[in-house]
PDB file of N, CA and C in Angstrom:
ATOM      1  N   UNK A   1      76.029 -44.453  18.922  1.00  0.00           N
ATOM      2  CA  UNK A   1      76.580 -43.196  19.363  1.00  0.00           C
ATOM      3  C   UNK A   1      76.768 -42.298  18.143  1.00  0.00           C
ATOM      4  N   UNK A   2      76.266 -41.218  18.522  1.00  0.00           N
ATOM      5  CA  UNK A   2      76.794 -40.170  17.357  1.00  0.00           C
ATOM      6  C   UNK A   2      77.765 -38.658  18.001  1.00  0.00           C
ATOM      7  N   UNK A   3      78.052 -37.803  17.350  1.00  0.00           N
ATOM      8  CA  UNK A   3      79.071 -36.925  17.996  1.00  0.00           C
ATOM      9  C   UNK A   3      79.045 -35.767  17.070  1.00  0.00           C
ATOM     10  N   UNK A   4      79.477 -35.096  17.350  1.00  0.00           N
ATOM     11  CA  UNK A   4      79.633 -33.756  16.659  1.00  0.00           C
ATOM     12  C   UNK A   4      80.393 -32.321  17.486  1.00  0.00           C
ATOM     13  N   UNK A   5      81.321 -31.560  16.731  1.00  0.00           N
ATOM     14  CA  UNK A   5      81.863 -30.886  16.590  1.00  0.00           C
ATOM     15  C   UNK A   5      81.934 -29.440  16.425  1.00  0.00           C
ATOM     16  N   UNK A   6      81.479 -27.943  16.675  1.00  0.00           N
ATOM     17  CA  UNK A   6      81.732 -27.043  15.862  1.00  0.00           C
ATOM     18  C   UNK A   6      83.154 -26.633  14.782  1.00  0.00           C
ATOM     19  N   UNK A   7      82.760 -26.033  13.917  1.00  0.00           N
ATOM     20  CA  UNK A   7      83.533 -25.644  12.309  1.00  0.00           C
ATOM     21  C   UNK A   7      82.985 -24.499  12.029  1.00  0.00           C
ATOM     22  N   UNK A   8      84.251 -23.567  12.236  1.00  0.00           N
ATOM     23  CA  UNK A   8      84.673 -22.396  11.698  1.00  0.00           C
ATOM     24  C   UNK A   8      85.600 -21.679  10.921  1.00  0.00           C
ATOM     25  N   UNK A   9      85.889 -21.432  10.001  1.00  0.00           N
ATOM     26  CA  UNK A   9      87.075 -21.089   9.586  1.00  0.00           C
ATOM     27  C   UNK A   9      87.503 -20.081   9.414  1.00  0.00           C
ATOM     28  N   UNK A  10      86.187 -18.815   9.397  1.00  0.00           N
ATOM     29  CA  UNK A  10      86.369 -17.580   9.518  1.00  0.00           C
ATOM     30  C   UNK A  10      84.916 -16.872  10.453  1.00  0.00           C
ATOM     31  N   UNK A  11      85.639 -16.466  11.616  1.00  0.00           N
ATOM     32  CA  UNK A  11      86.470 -16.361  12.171  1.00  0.00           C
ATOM     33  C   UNK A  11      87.041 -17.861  13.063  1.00  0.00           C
ATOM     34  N   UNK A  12      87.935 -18.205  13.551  1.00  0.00           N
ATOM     35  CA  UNK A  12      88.055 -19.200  14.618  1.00  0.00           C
ATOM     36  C   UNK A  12      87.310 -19.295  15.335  1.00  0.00           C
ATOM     37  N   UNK A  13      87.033 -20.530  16.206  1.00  0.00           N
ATOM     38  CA  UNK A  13      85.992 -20.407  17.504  1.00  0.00           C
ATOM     39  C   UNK A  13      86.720 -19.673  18.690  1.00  0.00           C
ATOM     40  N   UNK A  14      87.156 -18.492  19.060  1.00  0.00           N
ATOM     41  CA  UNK A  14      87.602 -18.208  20.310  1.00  0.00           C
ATOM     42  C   UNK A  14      87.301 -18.170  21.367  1.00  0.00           C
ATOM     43  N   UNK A  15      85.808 -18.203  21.669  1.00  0.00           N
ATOM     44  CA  UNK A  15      85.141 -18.467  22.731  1.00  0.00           C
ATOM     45  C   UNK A  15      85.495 -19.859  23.206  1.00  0.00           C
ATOM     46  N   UNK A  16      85.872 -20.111  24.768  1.00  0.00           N
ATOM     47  CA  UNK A  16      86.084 -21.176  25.169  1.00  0.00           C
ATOM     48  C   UNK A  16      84.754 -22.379  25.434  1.00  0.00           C
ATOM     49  N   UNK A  17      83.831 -21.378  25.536  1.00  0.00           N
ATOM     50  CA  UNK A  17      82.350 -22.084  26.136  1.00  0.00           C
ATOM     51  C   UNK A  17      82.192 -22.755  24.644  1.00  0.00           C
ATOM     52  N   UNK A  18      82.276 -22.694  23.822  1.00  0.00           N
ATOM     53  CA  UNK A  18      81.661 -22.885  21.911  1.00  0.00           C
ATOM     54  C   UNK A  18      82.940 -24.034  21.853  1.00  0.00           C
ATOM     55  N   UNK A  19      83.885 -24.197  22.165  1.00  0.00           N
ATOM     56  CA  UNK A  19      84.955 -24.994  21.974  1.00  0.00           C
ATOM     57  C   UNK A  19      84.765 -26.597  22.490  1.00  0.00           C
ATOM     58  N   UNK A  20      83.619 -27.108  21.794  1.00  0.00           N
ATOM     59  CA  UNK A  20      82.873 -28.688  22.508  1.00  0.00           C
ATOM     60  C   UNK A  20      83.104 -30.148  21.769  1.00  0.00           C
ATOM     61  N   UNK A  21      82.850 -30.654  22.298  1.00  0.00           N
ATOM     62  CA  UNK A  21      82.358 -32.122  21.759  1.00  0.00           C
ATOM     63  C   UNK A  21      81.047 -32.387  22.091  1.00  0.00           C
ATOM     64  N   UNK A  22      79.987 -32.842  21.350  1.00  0.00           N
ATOM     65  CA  UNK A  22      78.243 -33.217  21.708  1.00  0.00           C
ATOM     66  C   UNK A  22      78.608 -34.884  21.341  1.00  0.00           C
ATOM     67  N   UNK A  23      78.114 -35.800  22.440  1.00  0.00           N
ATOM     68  CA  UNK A  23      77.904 -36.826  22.051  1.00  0.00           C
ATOM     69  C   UNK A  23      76.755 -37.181  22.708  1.00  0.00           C
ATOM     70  N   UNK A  24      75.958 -38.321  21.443  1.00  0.00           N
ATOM     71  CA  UNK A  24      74.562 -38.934  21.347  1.00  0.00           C
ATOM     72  C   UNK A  24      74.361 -39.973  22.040  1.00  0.00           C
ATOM     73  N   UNK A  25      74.132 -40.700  22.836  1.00  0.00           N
ATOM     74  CA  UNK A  25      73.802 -41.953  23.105  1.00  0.00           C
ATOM     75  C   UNK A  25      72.229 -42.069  21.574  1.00  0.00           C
ATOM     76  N   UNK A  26      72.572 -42.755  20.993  1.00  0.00           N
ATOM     77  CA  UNK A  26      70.976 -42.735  20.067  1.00  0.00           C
ATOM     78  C   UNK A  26      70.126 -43.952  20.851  1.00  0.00           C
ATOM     79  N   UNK A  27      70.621 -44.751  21.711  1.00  0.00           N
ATOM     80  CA  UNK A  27      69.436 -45.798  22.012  1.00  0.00           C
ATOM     81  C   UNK A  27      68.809 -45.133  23.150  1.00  0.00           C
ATOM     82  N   UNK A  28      69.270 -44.235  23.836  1.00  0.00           N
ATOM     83  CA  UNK A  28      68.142 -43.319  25.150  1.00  0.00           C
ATOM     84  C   UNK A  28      68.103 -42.021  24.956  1.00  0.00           C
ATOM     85  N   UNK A  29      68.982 -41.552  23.923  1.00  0.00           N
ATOM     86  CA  UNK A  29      68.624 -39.945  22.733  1.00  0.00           C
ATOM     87  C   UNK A  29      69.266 -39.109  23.967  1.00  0.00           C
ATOM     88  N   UNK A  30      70.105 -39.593  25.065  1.00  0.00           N
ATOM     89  CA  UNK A  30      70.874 -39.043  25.813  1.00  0.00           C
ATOM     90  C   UNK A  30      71.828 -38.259  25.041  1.00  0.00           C
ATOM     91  N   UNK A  31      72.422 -36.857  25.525  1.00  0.00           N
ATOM     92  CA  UNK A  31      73.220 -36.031  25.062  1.00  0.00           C
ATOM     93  C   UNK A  31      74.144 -35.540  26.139  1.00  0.00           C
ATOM     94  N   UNK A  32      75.661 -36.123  25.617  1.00  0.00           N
ATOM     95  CA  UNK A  32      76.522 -35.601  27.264  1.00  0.00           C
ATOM     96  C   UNK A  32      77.450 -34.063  26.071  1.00  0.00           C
ATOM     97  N   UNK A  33      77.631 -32.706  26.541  1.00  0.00           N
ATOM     98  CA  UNK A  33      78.502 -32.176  26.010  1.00  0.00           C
ATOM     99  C   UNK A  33      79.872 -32.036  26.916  1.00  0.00           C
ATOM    100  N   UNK A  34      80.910 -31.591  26.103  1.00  0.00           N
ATOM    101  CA  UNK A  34      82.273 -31.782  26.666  1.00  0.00           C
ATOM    102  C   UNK A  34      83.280 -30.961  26.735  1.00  0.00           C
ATOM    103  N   UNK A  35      83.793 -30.136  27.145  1.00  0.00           N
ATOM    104  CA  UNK A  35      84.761 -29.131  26.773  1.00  0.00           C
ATOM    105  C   UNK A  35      85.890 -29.708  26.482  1.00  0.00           C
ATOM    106  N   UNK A  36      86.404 -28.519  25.255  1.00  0.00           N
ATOM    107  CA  UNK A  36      88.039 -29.374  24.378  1.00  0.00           C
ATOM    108  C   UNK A  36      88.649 -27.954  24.449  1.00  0.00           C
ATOM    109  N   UNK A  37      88.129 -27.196  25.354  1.00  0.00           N
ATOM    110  CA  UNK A  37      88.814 -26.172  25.396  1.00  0.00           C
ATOM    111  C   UNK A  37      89.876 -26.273  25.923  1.00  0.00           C
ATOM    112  N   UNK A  38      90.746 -27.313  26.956  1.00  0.00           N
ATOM    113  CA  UNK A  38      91.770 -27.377  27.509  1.00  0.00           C
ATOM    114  C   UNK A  38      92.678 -28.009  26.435  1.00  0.00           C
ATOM    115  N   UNK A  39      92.132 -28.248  25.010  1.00  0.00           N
ATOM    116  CA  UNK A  39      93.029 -29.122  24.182  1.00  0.00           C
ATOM    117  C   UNK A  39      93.182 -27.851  22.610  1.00  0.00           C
ATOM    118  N   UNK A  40      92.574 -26.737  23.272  1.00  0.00           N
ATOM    119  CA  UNK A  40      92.451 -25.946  21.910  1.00  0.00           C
ATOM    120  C   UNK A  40      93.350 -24.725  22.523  1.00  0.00           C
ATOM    121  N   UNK A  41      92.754 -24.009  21.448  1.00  0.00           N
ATOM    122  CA  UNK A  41      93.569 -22.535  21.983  1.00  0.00           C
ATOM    123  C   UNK A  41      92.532 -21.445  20.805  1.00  0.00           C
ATOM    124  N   UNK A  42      92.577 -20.208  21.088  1.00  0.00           N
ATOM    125  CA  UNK A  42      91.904 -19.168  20.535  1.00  0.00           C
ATOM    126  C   UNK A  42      91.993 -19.154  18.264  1.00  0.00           C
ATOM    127  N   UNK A  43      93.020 -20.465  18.308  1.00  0.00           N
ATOM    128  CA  UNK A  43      93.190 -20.360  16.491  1.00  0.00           C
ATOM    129  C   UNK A  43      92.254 -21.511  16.387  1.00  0.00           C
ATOM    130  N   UNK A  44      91.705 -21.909  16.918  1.00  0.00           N
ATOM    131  CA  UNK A  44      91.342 -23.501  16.682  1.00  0.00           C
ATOM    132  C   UNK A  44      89.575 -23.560  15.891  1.00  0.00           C
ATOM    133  N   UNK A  45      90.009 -24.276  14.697  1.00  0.00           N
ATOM    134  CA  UNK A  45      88.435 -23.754  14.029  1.00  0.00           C
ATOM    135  C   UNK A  45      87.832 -24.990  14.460  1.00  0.00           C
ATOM    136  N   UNK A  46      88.528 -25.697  14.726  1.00  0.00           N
ATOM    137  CA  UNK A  46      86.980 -26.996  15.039  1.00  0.00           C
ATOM    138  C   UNK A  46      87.632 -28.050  14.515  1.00  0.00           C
ATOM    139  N   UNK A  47      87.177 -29.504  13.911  1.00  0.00           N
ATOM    140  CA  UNK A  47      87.485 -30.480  13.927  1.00  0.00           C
ATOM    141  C   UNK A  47      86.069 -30.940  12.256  1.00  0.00           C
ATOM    142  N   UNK A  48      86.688 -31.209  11.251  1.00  0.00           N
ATOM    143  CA  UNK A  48      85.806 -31.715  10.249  1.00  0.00           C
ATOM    144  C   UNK A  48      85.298 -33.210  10.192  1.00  0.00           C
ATOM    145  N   UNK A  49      86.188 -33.770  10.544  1.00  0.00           N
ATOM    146  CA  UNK A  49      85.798 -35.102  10.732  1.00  0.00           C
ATOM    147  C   UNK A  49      85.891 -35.979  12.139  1.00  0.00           C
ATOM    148  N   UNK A  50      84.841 -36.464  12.261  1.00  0.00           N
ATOM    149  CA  UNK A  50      85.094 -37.833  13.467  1.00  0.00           C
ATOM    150  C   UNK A  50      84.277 -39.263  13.274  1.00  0.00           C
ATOM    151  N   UNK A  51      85.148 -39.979  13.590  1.00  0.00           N
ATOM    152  CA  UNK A  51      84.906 -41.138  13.412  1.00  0.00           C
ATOM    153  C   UNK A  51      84.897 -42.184  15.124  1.00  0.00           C
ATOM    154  N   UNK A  52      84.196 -43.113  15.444  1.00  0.00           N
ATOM    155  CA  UNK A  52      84.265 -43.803  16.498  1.00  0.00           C
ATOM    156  C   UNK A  52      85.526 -44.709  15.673  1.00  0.00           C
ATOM    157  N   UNK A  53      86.260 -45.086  16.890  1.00  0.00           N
ATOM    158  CA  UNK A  53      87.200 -46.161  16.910  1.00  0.00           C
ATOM    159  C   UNK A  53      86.238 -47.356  17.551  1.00  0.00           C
ATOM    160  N   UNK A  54      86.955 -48.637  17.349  1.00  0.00           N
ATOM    161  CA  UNK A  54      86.632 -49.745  18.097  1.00  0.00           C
ATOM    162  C   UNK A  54      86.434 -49.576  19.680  1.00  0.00           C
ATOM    163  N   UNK A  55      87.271 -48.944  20.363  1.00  0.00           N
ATOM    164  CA  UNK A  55      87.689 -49.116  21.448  1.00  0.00           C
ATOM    165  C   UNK A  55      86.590 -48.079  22.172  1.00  0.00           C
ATOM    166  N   UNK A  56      85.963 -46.955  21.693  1.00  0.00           N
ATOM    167  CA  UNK A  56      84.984 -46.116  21.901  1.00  0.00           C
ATOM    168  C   UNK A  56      85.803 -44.300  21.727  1.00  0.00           C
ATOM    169  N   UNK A  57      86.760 -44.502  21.275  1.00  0.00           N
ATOM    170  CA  UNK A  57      87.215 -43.146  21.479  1.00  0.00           C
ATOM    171  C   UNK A  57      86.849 -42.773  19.636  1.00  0.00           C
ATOM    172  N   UNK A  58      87.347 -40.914  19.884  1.00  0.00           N
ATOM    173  CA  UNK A  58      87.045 -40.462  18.407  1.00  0.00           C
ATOM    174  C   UNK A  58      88.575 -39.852  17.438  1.00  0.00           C
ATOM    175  N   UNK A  59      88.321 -40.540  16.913  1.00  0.00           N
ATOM    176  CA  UNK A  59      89.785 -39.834  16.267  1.00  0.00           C
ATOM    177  C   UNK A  59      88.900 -38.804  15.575  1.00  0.00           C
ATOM    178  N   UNK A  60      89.340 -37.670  15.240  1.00  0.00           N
ATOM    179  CA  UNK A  60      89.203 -36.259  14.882  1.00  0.00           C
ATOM    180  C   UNK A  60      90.559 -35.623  13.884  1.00  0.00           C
ATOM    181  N   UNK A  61      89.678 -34.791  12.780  1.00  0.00           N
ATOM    182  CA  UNK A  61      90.839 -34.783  12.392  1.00  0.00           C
ATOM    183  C   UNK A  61      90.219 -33.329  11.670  1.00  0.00           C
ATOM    184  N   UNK A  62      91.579 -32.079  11.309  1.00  0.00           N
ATOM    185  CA  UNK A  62      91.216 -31.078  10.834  1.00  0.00           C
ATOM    186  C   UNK A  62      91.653 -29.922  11.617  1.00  0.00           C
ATOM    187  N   UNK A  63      91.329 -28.888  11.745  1.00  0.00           N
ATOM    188  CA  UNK A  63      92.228 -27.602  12.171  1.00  0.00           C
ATOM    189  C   UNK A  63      92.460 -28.217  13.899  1.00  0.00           C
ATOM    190  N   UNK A  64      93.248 -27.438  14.283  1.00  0.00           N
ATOM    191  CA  UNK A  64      93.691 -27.823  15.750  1.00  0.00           C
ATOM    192  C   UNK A  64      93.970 -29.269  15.806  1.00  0.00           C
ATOM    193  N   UNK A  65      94.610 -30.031  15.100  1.00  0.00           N
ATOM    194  CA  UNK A  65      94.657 -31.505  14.998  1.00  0.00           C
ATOM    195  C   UNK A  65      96.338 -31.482  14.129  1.00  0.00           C
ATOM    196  N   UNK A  66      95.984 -30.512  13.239  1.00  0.00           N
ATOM    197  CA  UNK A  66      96.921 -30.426  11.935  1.00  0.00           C
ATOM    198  C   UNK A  66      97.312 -32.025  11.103  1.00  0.00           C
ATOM    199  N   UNK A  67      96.623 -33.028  11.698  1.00  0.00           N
ATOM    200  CA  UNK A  67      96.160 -34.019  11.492  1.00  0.00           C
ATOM    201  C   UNK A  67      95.248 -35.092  12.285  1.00  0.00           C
ATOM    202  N   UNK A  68      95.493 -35.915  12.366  1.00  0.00           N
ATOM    203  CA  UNK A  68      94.350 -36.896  13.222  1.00  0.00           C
ATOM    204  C   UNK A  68      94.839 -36.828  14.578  1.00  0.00           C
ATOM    205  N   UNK A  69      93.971 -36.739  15.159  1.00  0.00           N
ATOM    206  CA  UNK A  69      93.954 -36.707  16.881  1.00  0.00           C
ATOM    207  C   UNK A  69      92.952 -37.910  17.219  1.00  0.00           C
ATOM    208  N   UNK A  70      93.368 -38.879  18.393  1.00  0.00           N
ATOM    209  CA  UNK A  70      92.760 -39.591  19.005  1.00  0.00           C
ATOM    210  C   UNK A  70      91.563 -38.968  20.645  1.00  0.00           C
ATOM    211  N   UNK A  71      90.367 -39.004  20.717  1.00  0.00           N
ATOM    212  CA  UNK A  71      89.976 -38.027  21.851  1.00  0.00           C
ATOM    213  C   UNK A  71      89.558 -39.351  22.219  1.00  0.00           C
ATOM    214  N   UNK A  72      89.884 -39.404  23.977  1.00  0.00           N
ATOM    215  CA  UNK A  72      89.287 -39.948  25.051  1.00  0.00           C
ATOM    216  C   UNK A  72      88.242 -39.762  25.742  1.00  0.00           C
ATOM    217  N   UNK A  73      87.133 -40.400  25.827  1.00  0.00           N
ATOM    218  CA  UNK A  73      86.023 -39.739  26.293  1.00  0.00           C
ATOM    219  C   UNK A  73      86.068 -40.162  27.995  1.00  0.00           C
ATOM    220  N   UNK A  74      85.941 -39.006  28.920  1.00  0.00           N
ATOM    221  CA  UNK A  74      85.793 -39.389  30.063  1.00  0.00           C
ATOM    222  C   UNK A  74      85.390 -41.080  30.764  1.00  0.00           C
ATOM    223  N   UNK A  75      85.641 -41.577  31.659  1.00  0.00           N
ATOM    224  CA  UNK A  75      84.805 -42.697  32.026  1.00  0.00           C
ATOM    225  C   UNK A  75      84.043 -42.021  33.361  1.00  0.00           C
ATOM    226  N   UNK A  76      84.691 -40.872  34.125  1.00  0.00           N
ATOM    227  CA  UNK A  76      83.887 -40.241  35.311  1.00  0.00           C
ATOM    228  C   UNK A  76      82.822 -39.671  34.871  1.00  0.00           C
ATOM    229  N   UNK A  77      82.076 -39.041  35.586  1.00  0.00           N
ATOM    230  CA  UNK A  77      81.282 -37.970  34.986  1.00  0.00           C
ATOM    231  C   UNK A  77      81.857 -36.867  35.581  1.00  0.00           C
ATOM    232  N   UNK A  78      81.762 -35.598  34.958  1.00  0.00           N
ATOM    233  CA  UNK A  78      82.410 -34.306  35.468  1.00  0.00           C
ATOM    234  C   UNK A  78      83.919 -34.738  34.418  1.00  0.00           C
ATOM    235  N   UNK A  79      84.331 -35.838  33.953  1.00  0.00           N
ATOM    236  CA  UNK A  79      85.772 -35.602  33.909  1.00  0.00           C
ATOM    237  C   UNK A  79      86.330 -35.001  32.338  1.00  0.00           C
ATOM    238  N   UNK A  80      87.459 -35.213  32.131  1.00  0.00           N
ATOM    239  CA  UNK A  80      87.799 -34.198  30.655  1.00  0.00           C
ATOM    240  C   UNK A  80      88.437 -34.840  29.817  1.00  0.00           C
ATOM    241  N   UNK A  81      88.076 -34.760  28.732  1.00  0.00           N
ATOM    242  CA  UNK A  81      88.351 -35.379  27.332  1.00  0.00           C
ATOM    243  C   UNK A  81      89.771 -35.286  27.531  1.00  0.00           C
ATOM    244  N   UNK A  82      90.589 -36.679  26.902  1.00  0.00           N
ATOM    245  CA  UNK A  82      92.179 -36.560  26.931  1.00  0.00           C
ATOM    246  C   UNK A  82      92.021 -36.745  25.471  1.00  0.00           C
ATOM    247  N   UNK A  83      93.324 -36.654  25.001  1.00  0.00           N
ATOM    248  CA  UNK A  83      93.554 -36.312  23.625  1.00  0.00           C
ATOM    249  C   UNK A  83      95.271 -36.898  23.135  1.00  0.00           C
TER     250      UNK A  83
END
């Protein structure tokens, strides 16, 4: 699995649609994206680092975090990243 983030710092991401999580499946090059817009707000530049945990979630860490945040990745489909 790989993942990724947008990073902005000037200006913020304020657009809610731009406010994502991209994650990779790399063994079927599958790509699910995710909205974190319900976990952000209009100051929020993005997230610099992520790392997989054991368990499958991403801790994230960097603006809108003001430190490490744990993100839940759906198990539904349609459903929304908890945090």
């Amino acid at each position: 699995m790989a993942a990724a983030v947008p990073f902005d710092m000037n200006p913020s991401i304020r657009d809610p649609e731009l406010r994502v999580l991209r994650v990779w499946d790399l063994a079927s090059g599958e790509a699910t994206t995710y909205s974190l817009a319900h976990l952000t707000d209009s100051s929020w530049w993005g997230y610099y680092q992520l790392h997989f945990a054991p368990d499958g979630s991403l801790v994230a860490g960097g603006n809108g975090a003001n430190s490490a945040v744990r993100l839940v990745l759906p198990t539904e489909e349609g459903g929304k990243v908890s945090a």
